[in-house]
C-alpha atoms as a PDB file:
ATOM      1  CA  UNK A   1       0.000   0.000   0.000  1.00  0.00           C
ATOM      2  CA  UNK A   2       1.109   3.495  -0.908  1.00  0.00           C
ATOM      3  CA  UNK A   3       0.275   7.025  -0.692  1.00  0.00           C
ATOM      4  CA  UNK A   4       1.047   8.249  -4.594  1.00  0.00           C
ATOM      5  CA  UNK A   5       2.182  11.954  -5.541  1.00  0.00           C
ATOM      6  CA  UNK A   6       2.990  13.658  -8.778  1.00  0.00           C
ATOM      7  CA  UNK A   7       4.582  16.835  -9.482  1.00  0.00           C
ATOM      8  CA  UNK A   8       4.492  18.638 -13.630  1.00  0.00           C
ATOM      9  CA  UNK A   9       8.007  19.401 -12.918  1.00  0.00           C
ATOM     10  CA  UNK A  10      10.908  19.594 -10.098  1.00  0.00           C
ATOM     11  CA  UNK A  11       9.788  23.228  -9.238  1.00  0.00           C
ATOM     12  CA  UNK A  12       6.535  22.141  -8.803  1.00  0.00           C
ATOM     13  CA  UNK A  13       4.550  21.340  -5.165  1.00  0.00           C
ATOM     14  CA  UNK A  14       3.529  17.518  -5.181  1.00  0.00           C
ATOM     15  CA  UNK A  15       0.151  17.134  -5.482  1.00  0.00           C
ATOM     16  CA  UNK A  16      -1.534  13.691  -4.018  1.00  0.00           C
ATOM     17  CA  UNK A  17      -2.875  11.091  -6.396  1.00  0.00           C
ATOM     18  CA  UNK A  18      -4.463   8.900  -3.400  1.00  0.00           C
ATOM     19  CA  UNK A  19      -3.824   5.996  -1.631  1.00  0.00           C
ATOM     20  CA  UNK A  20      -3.070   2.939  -3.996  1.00  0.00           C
ATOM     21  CA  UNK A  21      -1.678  -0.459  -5.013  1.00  0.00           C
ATOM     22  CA  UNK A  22       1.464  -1.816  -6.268  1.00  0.00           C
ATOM     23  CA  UNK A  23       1.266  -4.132  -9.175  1.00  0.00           C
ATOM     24  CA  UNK A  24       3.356  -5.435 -12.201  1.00  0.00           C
ATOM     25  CA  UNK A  25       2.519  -6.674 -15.584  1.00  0.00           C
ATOM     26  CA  UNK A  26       4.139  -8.286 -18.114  1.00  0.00           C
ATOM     27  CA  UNK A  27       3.884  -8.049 -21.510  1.00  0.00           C
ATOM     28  CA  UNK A  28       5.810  -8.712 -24.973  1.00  0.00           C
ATOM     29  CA  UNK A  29       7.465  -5.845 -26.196  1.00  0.00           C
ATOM     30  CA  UNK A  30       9.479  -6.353 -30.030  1.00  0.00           C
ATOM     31  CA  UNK A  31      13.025  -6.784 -27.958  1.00  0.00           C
ATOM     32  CA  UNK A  32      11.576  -8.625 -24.675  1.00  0.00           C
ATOM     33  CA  UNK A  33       9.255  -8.628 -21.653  1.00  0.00           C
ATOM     34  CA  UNK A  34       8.103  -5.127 -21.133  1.00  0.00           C
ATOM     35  CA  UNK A  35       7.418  -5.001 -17.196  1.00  0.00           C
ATOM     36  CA  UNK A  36       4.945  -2.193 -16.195  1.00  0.00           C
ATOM     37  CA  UNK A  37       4.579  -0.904 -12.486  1.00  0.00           C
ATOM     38  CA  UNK A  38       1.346   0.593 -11.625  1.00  0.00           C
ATOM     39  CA  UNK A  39       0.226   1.959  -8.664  1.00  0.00           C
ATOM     40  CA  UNK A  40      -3.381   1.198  -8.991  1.00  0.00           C
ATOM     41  CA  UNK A  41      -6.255   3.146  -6.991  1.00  0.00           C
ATOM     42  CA  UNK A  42      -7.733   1.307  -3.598  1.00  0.00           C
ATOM     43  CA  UNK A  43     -11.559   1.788  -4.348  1.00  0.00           C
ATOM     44  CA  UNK A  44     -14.356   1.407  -1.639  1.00  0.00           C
ATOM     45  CA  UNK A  45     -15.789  -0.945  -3.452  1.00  0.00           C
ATOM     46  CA  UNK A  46     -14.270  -4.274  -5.091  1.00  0.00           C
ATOM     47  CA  UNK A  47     -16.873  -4.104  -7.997  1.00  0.00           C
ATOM     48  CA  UNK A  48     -15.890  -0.798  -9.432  1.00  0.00           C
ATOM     49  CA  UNK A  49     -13.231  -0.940 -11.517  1.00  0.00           C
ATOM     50  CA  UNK A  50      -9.920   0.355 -10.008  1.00  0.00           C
ATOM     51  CA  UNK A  51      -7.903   3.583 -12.065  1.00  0.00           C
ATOM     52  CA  UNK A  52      -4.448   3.492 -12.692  1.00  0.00           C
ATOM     53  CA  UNK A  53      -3.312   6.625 -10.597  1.00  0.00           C
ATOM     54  CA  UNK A  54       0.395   6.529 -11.928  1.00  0.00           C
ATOM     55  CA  UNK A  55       2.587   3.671 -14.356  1.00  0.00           C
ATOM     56  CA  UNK A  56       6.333   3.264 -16.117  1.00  0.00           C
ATOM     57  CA  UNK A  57       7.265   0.822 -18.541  1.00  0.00           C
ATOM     58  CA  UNK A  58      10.495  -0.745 -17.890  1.00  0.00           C
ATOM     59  CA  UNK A  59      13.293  -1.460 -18.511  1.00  0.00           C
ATOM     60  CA  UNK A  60      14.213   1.932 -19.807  1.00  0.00           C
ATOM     61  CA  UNK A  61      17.115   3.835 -19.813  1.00  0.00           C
ATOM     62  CA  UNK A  62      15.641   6.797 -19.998  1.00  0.00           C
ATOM     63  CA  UNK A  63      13.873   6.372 -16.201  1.00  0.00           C
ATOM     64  CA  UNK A  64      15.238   7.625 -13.116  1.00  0.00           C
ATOM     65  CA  UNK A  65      14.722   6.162 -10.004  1.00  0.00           C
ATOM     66  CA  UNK A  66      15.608   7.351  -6.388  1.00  0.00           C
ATOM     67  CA  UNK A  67      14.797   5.411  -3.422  1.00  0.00           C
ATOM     68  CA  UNK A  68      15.002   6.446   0.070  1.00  0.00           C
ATOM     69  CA  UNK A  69      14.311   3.398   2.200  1.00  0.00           C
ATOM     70  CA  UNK A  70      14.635   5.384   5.561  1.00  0.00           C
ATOM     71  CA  UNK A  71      11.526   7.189   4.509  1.00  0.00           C
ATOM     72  CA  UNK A  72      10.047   4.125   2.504  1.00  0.00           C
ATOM     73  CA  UNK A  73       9.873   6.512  -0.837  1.00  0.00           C
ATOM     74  CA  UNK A  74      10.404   5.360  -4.338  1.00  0.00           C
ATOM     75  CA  UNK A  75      10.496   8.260  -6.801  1.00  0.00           C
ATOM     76  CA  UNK A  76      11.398   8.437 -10.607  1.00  0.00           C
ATOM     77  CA  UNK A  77      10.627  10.729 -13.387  1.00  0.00           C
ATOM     78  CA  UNK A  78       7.536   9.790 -16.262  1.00  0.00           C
ATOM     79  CA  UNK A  79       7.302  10.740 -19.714  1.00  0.00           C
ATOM     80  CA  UNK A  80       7.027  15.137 -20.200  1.00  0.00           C
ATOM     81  CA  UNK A  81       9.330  15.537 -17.351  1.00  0.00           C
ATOM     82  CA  UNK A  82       6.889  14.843 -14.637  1.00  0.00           C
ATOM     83  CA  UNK A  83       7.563  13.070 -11.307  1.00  0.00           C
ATOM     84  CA  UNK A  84       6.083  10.373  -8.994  1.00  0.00           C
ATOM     85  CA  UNK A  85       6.448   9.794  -5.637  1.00  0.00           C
ATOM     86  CA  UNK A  86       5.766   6.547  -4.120  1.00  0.00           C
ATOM     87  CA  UNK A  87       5.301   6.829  -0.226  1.00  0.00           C
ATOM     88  CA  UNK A  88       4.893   3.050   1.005  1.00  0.00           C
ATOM     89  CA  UNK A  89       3.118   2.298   4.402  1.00  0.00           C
ATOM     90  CA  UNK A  90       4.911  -0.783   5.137  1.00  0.00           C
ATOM     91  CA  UNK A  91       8.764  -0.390   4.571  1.00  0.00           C
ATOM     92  CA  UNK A  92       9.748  -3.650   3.877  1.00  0.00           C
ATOM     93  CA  UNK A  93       6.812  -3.062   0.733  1.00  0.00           C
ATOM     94  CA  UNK A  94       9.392   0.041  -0.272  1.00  0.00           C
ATOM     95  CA  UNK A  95      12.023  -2.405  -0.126  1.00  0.00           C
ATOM     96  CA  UNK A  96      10.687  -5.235  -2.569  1.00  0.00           C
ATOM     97  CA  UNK A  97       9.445  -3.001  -4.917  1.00  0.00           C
ATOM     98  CA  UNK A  98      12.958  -1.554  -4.959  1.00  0.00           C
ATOM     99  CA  UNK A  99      14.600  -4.591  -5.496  1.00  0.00           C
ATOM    100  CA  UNK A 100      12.128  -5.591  -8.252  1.00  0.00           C
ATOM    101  CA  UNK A 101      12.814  -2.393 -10.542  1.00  0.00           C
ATOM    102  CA  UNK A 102      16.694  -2.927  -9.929  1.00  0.00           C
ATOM    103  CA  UNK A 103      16.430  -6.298 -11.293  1.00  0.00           C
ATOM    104  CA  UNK A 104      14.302  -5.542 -13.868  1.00  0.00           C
ATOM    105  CA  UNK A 105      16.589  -2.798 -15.087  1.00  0.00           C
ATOM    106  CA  UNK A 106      20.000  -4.516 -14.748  1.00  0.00           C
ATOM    107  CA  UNK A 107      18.473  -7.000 -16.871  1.00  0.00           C
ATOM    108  CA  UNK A 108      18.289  -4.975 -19.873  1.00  0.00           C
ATOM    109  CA  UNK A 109      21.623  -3.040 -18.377  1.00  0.00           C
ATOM    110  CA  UNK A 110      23.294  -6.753 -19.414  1.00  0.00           C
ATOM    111  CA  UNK A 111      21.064  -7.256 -22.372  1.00  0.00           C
ATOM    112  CA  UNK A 112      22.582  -3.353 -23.886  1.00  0.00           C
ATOM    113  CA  UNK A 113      25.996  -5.015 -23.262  1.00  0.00           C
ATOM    114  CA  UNK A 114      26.023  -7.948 -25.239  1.00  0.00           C
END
């Protein structure tokens, strides 16, 4: 579970997107597995469908993450030069997730290199 924030640019105030839900999916992109983190809205109700309150594709180079697990906050920049902020409530959550886009990036990190 997260609290999720966005910000139009670094200059900006962060502006809250809501409380959410980490996911991945998986799909085929034309030079591998295209892995897509969403942070997916926590409805009051489990019959309405749920909105995608932020997403990045990965692996890209063009991403950057930061990650300060003191704080249990993810950040990294989306497409237009935007930001999100990922504010987890448990932080051994913060920590997975982490883990999971470092992997997923060195992957194609070793992929670039061959």
């Amino acid at each position: 579970q997260v609290e999720a924030f966005k910000r139009p640019s670094s200059s900006a105030p962060w502006a809250s997107l809501g409380p959410g839900t980490v996911m991945w999916l998986q799909d085929d992109g034309p030079t591998g597995p295209i892995h897509r983190l969403l942070v997916m809205e926590r409805g009051a109700s489990t019959d309405a469908p749920a909105l995608e309150l932020a997403s990045v594709a990965l692996p890209s180079p063009s991403v950057a993450f930061s990650f300060a697990e003191d704080d249990g906050l993810l950040s990294f920049g989306v497409e237009g030069g935007a930001e999100v902020a990922l504010v987890f409530v448990a932080d051994d959550g913060a920590v997975h997730v982490w883990q999971d886009v470092q992997a997923v990036q060195e992957r194609e990190h070793c992929h670039q290199q061959r």
